[in-house]
C-alpha atoms as a PDB file:
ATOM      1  CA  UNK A   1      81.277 101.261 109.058  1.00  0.00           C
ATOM      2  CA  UNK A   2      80.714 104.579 111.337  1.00  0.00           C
ATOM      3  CA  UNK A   3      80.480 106.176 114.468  1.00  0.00           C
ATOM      4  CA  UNK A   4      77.095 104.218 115.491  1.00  0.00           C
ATOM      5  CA  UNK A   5      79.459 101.507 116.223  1.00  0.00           C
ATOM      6  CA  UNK A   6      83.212 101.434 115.840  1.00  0.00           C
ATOM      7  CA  UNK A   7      83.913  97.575 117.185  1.00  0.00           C
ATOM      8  CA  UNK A   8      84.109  94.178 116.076  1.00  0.00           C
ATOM      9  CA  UNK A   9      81.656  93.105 118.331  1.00  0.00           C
ATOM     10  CA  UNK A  10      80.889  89.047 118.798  1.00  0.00           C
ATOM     11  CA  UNK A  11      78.666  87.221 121.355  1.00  0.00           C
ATOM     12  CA  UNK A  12      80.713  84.503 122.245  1.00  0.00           C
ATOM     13  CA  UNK A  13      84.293  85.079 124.092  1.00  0.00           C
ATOM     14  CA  UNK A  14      85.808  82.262 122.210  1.00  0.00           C
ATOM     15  CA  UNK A  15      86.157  84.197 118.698  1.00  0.00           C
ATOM     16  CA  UNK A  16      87.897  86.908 120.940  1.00  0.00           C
ATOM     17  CA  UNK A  17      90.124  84.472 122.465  1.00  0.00           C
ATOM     18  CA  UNK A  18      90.782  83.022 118.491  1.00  0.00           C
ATOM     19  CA  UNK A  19      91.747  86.608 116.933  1.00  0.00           C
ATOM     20  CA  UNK A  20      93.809  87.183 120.002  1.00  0.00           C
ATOM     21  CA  UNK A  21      95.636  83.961 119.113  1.00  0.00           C
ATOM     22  CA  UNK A  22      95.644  83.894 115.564  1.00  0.00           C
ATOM     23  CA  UNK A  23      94.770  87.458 114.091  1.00  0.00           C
ATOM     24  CA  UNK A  24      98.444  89.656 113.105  1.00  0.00           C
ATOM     25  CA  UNK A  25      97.111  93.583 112.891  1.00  0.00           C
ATOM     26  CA  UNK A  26     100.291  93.896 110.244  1.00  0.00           C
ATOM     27  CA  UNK A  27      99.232  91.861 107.418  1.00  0.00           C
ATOM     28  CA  UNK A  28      95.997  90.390 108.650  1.00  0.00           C
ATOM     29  CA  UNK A  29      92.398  92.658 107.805  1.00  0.00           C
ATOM     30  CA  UNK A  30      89.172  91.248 108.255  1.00  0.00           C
ATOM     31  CA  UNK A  31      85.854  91.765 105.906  1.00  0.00           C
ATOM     32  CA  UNK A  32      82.464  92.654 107.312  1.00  0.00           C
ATOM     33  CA  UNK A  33      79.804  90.649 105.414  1.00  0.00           C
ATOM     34  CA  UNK A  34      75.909  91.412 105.142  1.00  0.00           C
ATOM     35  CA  UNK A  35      73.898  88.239 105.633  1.00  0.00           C
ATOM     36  CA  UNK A  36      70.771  87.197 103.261  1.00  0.00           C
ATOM     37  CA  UNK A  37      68.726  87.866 106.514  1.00  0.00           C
ATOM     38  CA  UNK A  38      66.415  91.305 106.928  1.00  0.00           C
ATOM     39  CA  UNK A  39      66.327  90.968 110.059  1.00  0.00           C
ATOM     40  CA  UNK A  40      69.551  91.382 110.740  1.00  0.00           C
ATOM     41  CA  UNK A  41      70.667  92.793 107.663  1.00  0.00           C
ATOM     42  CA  UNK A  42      68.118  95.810 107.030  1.00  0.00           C
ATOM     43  CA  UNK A  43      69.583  97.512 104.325  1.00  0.00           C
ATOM     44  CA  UNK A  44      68.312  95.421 101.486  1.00  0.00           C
ATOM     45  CA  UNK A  45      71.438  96.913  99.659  1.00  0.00           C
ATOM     46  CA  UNK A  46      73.875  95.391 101.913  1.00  0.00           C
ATOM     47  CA  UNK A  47      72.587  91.618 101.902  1.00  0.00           C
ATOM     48  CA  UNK A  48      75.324  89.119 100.847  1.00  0.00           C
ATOM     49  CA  UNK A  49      77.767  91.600  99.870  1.00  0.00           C
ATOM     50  CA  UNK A  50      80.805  92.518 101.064  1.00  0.00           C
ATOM     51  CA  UNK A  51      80.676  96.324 102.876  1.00  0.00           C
ATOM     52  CA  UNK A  52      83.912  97.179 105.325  1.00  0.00           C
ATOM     53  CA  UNK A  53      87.797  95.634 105.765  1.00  0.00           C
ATOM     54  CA  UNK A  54      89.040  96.367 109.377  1.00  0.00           C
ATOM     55  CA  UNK A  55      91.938  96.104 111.330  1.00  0.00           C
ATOM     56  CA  UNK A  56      91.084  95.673 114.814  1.00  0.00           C
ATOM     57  CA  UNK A  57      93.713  95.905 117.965  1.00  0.00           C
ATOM     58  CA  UNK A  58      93.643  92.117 119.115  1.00  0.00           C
ATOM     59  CA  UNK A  59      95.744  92.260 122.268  1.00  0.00           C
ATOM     60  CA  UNK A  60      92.314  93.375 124.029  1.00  0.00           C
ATOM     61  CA  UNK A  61      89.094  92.421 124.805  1.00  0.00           C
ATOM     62  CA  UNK A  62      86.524  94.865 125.829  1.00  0.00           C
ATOM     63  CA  UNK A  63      82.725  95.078 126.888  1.00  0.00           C
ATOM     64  CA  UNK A  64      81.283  96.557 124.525  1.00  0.00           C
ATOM     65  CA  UNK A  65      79.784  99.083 126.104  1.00  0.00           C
ATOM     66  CA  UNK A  66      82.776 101.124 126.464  1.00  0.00           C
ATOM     67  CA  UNK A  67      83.430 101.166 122.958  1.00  0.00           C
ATOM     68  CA  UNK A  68      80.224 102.163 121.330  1.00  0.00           C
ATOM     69  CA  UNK A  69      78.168 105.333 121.965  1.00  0.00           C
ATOM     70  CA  UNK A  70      75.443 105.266 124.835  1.00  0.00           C
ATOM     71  CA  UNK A  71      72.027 105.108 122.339  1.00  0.00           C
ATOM     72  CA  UNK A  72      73.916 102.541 119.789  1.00  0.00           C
ATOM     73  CA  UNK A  73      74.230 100.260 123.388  1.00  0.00           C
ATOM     74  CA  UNK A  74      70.611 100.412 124.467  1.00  0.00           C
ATOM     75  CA  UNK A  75      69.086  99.945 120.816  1.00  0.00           C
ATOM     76  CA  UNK A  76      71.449  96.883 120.408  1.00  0.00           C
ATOM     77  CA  UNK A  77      69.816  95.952 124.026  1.00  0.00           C
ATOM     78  CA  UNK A  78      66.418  96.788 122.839  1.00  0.00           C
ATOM     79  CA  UNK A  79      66.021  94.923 119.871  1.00  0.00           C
ATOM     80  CA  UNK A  80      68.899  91.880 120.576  1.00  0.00           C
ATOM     81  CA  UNK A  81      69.422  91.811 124.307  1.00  0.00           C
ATOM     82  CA  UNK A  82      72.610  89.856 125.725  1.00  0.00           C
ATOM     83  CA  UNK A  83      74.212  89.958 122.086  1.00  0.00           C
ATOM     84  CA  UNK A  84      77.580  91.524 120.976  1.00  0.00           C
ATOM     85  CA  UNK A  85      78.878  91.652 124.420  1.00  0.00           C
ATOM     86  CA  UNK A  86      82.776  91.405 123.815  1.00  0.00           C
ATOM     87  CA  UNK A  87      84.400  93.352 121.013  1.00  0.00           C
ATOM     88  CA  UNK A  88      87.603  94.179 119.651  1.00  0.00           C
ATOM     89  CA  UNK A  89      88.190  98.009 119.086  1.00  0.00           C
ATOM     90  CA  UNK A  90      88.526  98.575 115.463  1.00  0.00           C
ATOM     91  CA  UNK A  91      91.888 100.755 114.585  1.00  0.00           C
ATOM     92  CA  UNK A  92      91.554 101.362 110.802  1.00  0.00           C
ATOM     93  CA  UNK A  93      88.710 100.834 108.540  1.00  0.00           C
ATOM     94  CA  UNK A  94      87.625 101.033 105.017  1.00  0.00           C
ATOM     95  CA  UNK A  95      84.662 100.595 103.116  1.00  0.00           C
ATOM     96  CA  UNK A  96      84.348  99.234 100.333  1.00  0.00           C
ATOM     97  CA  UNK A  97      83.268 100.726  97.075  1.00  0.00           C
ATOM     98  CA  UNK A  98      80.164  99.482  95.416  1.00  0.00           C
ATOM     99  CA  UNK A  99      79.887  96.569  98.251  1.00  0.00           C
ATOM    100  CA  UNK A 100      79.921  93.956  95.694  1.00  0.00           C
ATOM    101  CA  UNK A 101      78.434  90.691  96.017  1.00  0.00           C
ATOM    102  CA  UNK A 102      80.343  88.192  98.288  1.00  0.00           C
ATOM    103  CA  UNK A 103      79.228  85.293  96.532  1.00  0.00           C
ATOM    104  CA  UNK A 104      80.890  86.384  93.617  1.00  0.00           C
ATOM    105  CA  UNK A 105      84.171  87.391  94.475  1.00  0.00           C
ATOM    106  CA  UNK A 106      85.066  84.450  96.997  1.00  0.00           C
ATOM    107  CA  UNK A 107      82.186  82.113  96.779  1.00  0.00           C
ATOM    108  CA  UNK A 108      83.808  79.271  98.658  1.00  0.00           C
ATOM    109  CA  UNK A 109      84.590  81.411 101.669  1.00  0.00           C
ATOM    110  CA  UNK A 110      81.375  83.125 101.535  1.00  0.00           C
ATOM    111  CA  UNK A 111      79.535  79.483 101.868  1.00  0.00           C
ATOM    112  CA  UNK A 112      81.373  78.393 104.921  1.00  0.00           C
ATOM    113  CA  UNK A 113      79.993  81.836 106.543  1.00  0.00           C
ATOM    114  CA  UNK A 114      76.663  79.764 106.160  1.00  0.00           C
ATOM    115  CA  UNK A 115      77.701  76.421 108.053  1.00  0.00           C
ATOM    116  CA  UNK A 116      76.018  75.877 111.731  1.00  0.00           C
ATOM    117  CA  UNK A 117      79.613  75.665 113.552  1.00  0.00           C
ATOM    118  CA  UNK A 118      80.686  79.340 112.136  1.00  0.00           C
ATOM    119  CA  UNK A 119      77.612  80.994 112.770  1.00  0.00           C
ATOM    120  CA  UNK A 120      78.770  84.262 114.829  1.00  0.00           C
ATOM    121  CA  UNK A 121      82.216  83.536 114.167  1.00  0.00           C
ATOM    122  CA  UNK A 122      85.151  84.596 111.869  1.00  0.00           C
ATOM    123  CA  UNK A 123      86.013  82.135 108.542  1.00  0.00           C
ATOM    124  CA  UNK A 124      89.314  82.592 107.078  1.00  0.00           C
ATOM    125  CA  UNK A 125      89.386  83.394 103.511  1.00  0.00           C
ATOM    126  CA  UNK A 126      90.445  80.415 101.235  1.00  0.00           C
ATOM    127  CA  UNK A 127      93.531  80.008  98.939  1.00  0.00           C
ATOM    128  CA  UNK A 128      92.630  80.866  95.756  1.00  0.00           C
ATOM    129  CA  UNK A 129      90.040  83.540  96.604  1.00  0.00           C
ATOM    130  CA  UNK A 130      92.635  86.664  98.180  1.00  0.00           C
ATOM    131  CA  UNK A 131      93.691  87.601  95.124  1.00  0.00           C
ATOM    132  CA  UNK A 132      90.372  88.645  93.927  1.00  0.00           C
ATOM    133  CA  UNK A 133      89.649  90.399  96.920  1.00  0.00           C
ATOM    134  CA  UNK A 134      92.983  92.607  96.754  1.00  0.00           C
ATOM    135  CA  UNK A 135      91.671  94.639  93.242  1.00  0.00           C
ATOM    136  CA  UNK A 136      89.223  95.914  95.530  1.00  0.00           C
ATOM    137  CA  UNK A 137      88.404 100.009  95.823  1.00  0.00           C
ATOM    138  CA  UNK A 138      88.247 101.073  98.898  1.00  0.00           C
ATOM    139  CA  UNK A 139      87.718 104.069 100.801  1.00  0.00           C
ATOM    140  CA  UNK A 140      89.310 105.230 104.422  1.00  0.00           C
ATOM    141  CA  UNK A 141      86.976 105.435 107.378  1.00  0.00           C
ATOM    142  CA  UNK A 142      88.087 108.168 110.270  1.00  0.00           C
ATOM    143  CA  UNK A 143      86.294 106.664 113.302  1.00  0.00           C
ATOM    144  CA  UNK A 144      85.170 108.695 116.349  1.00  0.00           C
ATOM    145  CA  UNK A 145      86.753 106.499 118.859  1.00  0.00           C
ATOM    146  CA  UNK A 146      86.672 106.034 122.587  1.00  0.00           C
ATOM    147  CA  UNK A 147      89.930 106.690 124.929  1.00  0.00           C
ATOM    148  CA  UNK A 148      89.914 103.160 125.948  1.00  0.00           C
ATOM    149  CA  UNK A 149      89.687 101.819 122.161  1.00  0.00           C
ATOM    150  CA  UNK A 150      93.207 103.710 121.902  1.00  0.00           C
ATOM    151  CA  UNK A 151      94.995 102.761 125.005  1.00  0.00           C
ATOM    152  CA  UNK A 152      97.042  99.724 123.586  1.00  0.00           C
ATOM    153  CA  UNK A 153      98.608 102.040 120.307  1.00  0.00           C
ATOM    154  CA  UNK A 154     101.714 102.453 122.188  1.00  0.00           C
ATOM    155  CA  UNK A 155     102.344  99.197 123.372  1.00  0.00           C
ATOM    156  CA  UNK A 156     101.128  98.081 119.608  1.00  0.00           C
ATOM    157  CA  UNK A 157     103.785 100.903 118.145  1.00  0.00           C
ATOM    158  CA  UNK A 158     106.644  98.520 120.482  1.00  0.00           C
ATOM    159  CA  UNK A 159     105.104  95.381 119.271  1.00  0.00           C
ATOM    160  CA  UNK A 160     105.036  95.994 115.410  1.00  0.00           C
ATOM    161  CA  UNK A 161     107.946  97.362 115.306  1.00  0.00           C
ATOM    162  CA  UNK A 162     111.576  96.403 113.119  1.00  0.00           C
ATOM    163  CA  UNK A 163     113.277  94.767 115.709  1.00  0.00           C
ATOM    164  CA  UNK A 164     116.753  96.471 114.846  1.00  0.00           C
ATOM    165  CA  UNK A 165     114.829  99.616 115.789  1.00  0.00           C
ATOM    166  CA  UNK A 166     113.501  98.165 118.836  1.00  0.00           C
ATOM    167  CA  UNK A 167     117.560  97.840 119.876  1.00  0.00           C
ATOM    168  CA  UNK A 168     118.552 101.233 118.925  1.00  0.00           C
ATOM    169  CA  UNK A 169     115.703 102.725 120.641  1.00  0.00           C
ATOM    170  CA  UNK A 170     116.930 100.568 123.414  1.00  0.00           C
ATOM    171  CA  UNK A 171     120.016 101.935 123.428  1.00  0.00           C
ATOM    172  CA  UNK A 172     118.912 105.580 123.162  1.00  0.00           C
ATOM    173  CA  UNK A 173     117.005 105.029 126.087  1.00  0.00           C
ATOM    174  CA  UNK A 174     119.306 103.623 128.292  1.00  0.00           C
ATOM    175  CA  UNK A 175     121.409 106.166 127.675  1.00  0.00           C
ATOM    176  CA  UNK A 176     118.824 108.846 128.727  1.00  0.00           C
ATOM    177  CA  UNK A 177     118.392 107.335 131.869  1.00  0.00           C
ATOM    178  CA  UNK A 178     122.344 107.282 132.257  1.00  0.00           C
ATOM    179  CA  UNK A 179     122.748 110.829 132.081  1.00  0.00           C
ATOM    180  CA  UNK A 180     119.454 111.722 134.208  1.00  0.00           C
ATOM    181  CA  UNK A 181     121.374 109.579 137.198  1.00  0.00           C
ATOM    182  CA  UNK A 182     124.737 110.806 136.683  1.00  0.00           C
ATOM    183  CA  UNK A 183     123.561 114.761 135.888  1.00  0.00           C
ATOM    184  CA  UNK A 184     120.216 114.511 138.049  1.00  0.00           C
ATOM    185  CA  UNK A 185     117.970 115.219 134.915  1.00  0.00           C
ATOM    186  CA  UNK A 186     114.528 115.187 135.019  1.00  0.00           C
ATOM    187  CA  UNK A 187     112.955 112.539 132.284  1.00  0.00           C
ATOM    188  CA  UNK A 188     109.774 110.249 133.083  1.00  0.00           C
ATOM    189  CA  UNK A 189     108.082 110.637 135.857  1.00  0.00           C
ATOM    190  CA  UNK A 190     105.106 108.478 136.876  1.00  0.00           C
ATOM    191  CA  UNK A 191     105.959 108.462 140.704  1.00  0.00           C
ATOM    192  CA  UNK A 192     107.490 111.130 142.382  1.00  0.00           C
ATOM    193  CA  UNK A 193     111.178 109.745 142.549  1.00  0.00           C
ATOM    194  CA  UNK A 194     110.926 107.035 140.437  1.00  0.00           C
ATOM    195  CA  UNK A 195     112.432 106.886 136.242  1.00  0.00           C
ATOM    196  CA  UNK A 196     110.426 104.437 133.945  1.00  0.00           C
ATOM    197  CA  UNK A 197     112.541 103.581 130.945  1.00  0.00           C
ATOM    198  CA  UNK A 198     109.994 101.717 129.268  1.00  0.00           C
ATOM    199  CA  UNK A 199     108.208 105.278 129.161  1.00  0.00           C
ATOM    200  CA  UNK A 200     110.666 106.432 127.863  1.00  0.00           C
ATOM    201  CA  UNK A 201     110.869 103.517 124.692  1.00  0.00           C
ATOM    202  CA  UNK A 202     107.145 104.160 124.180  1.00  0.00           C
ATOM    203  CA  UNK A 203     107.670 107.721 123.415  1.00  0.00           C
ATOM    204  CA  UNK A 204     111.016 107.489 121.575  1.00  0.00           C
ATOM    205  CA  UNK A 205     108.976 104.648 119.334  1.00  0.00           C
ATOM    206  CA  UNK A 206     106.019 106.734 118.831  1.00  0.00           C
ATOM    207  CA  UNK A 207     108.618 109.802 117.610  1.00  0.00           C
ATOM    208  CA  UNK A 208     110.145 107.431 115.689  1.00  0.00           C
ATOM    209  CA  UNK A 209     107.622 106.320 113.755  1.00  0.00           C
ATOM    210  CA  UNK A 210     105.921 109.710 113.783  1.00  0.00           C
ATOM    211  CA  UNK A 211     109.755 110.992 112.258  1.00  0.00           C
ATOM    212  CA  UNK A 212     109.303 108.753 109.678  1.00  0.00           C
ATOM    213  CA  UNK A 213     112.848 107.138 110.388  1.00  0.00           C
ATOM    214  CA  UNK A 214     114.253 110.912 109.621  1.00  0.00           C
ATOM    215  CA  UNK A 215     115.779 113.028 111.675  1.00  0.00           C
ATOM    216  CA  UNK A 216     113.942 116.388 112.251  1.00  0.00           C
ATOM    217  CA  UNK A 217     117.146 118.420 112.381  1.00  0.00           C
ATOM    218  CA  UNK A 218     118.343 117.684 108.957  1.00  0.00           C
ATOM    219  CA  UNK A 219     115.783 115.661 107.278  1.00  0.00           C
ATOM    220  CA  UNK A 220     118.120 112.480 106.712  1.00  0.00           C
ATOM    221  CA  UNK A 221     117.635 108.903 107.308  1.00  0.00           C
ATOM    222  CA  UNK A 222     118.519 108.089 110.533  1.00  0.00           C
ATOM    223  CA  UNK A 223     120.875 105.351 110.529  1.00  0.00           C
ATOM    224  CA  UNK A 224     120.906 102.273 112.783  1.00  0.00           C
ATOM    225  CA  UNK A 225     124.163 100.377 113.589  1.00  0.00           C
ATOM    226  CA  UNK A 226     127.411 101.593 111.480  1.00  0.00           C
ATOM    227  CA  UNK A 227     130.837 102.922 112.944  1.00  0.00           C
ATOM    228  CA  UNK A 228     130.361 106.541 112.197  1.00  0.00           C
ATOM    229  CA  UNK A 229     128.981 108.001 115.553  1.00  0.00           C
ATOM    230  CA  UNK A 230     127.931 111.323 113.995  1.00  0.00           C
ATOM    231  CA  UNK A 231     125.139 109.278 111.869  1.00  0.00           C
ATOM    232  CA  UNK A 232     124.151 107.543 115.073  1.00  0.00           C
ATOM    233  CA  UNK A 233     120.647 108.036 116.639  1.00  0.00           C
ATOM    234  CA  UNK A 234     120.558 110.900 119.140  1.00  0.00           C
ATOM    235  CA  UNK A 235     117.224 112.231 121.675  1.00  0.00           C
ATOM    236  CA  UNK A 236     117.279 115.713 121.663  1.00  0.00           C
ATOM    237  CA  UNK A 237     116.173 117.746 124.081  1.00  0.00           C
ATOM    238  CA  UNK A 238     113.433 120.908 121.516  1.00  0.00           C
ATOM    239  CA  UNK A 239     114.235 123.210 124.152  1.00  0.00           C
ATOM    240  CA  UNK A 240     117.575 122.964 125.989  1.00  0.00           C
ATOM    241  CA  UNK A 241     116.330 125.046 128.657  1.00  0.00           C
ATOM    242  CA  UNK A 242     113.672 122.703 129.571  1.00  0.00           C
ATOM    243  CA  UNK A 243     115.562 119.642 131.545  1.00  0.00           C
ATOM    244  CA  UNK A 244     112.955 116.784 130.605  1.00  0.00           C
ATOM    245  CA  UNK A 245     112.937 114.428 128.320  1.00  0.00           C
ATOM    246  CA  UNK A 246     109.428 114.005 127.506  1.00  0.00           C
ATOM    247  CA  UNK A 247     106.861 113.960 124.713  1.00  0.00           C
ATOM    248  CA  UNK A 248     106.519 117.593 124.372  1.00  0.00           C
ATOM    249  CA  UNK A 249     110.487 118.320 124.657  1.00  0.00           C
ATOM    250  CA  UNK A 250     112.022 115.268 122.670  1.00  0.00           C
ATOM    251  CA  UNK A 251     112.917 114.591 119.438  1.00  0.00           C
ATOM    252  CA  UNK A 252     115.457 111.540 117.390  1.00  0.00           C
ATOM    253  CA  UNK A 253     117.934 113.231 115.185  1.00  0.00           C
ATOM    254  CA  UNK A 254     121.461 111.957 114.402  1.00  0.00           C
ATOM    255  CA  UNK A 255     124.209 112.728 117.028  1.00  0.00           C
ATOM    256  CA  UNK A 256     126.143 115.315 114.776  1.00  0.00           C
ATOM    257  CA  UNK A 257     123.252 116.794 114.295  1.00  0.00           C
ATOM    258  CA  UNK A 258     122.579 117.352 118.136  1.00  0.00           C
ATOM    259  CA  UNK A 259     125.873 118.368 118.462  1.00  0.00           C
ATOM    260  CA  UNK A 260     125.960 120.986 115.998  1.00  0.00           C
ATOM    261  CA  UNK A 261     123.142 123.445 117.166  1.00  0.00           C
ATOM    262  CA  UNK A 262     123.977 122.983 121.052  1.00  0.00           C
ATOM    263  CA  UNK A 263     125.515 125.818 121.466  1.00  0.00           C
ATOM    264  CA  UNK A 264     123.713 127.738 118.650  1.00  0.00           C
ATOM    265  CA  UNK A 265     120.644 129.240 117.769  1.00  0.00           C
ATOM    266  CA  UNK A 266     118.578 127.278 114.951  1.00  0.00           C
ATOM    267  CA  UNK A 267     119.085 129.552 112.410  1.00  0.00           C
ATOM    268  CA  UNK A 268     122.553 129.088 112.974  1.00  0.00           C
ATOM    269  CA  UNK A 269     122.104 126.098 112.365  1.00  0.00           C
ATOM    270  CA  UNK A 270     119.947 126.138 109.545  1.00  0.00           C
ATOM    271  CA  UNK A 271     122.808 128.636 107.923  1.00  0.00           C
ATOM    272  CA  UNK A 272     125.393 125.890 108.815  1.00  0.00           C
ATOM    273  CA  UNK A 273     123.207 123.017 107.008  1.00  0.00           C
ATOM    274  CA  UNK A 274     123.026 125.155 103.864  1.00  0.00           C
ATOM    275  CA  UNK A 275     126.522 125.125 103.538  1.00  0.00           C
ATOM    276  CA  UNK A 276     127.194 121.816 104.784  1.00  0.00           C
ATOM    277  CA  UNK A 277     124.375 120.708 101.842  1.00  0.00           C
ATOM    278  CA  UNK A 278     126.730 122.753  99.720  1.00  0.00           C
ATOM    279  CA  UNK A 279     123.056 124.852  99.235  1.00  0.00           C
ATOM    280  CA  UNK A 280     124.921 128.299  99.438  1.00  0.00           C
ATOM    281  CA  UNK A 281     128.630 130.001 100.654  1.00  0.00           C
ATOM    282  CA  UNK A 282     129.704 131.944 103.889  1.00  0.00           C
ATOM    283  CA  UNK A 283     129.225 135.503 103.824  1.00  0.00           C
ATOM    284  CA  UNK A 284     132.735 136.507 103.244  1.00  0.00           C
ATOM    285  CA  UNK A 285     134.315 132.893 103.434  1.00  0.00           C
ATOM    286  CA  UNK A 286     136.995 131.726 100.994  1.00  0.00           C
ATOM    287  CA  UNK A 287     136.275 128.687  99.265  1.00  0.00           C
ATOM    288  CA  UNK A 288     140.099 128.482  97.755  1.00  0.00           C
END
């Protein structure tokens, strides 16, 4: 797996159309194989053995020429014209250490690779076989990817994620767009009068997830549901002075949080978490 050619790639639509149906980017990976052939497998090191795992983005299919870097097209033209057409963008990848025969590990999955009606295609690994497969050592691949092999994260980032989070994030950003309309804030702007809460969610997601579930003022878990509104999930606004809420100017930290360093500086706020933490006393302050 490298930069030559970061995309599942496959002739035929219809195992496109299959891992869009069937293929779950949170639990599912898939395994790269080398076949027995040297023509198509050149590296006599790779034949029959297993080399990458991949998660791949399966909401979109794309010609592969957009994916893969100009000379890695025309060779692929050159020497197998009108193959590999329609790919899959590969998010994460891994290879794996050793590349260790295939027939060993999962030999019954590895022989259906070999009947006529999967040539080209995908086989599902049998029961019985994972498990060996998990023990694996693997090591991360950081692919040099295309703009258009990322353009789906954010929508994937809604998509994967808890559903209780979903609804708070929801919630936060409904309320963002309440307070733009009553106070005339700025916050997402793709049109020149025009608010796009579902802008909004993808950002507050991608913080969210970016956050770590924490919230950046204090470090603590942010808390979803409950009856104690100080705990709740809050946007923030980095730089008060700025009126958008946008990528750049928004963070999620819990409402007490929010409220405590509005009207102060952050190392007045910083000073009042010590003490709150019960880190260190008030310069002069009575504690009796």
């Amino acid at each position: 797996m490298s930069d030559h050619w970061p995309a599942l790639s496959f002739s035929k639509r219809s195992v496109g159309d299959r891992l869009r149906r069937d293929f779950d980017p949170d639990h599912d990976v898939i395994l790269y194989v080398g076949t027995g052939n040297p023509e198509s497998t050149g590296d006599p090191n790779h034949r029959r053995r297993l080399l990458s795992a991949i998660k791949p983005e399966p909401n979109v299919i794309h010609e592969t020429r957009r994916l893969v870097p100009t000379e890695s097209w025309k060779e692929a033209q050159r020497d197998y014209r009108g193959r590999w057409e329609h790919s899959l963008t590969i998010r994460y990848a891994w290879d794996i250490v050793g590349f260790p025969l295939a027939a060993d590990l999962i030999p019954n999955s590895y022989r259906l690779l070999g009947k006529m009606q999967n040539l080209g295609n995908v086989v599902e690994v049998v029961d019985g076989e994972r498990d060996a497969l998990l023990g694996l050592e693997i090591i991360s691949v950081e692919l040099n990817l295309q703009p258009v092999a990322t353009a789906f994260d954010d929508n994937r980032a809604i998509i994967s994620s808890d559903p209780a989070v979903s609804k708070e994030i929801g919630r936060i950003a409904a309320n963002i767009i309440e307070r733009a309309q009553r106070g005339g804030m700025e916050v997402i702007r793709v049109a020149p009068v025009r608010l796009v809460e579902s802008d909004i969610q993808i950002i507050l997601h991608k913080k969210w997830r970016e956050q770590r579930g924490l919230c950046t003022l204090c470090g603590g878990t942010l808390i979803i549901g409950g009856s104690n509104k100080l705990l709740q999930a809050s946007a923030d606004r980095i730089d008060s002075k700025i009126i958008r809420y946008d990528a750049g100017n928004v963070h999620i930290t819990h409402l007490g949080c929010n409220l405590a360093k509005n009207d102060v500086t952050i190392i007045e706020f910083n000073d009042w978490l010590k003490v709150v933490r019960g880190m260190e006393k008030v310069a002069g302050a009575s504690t009796s």
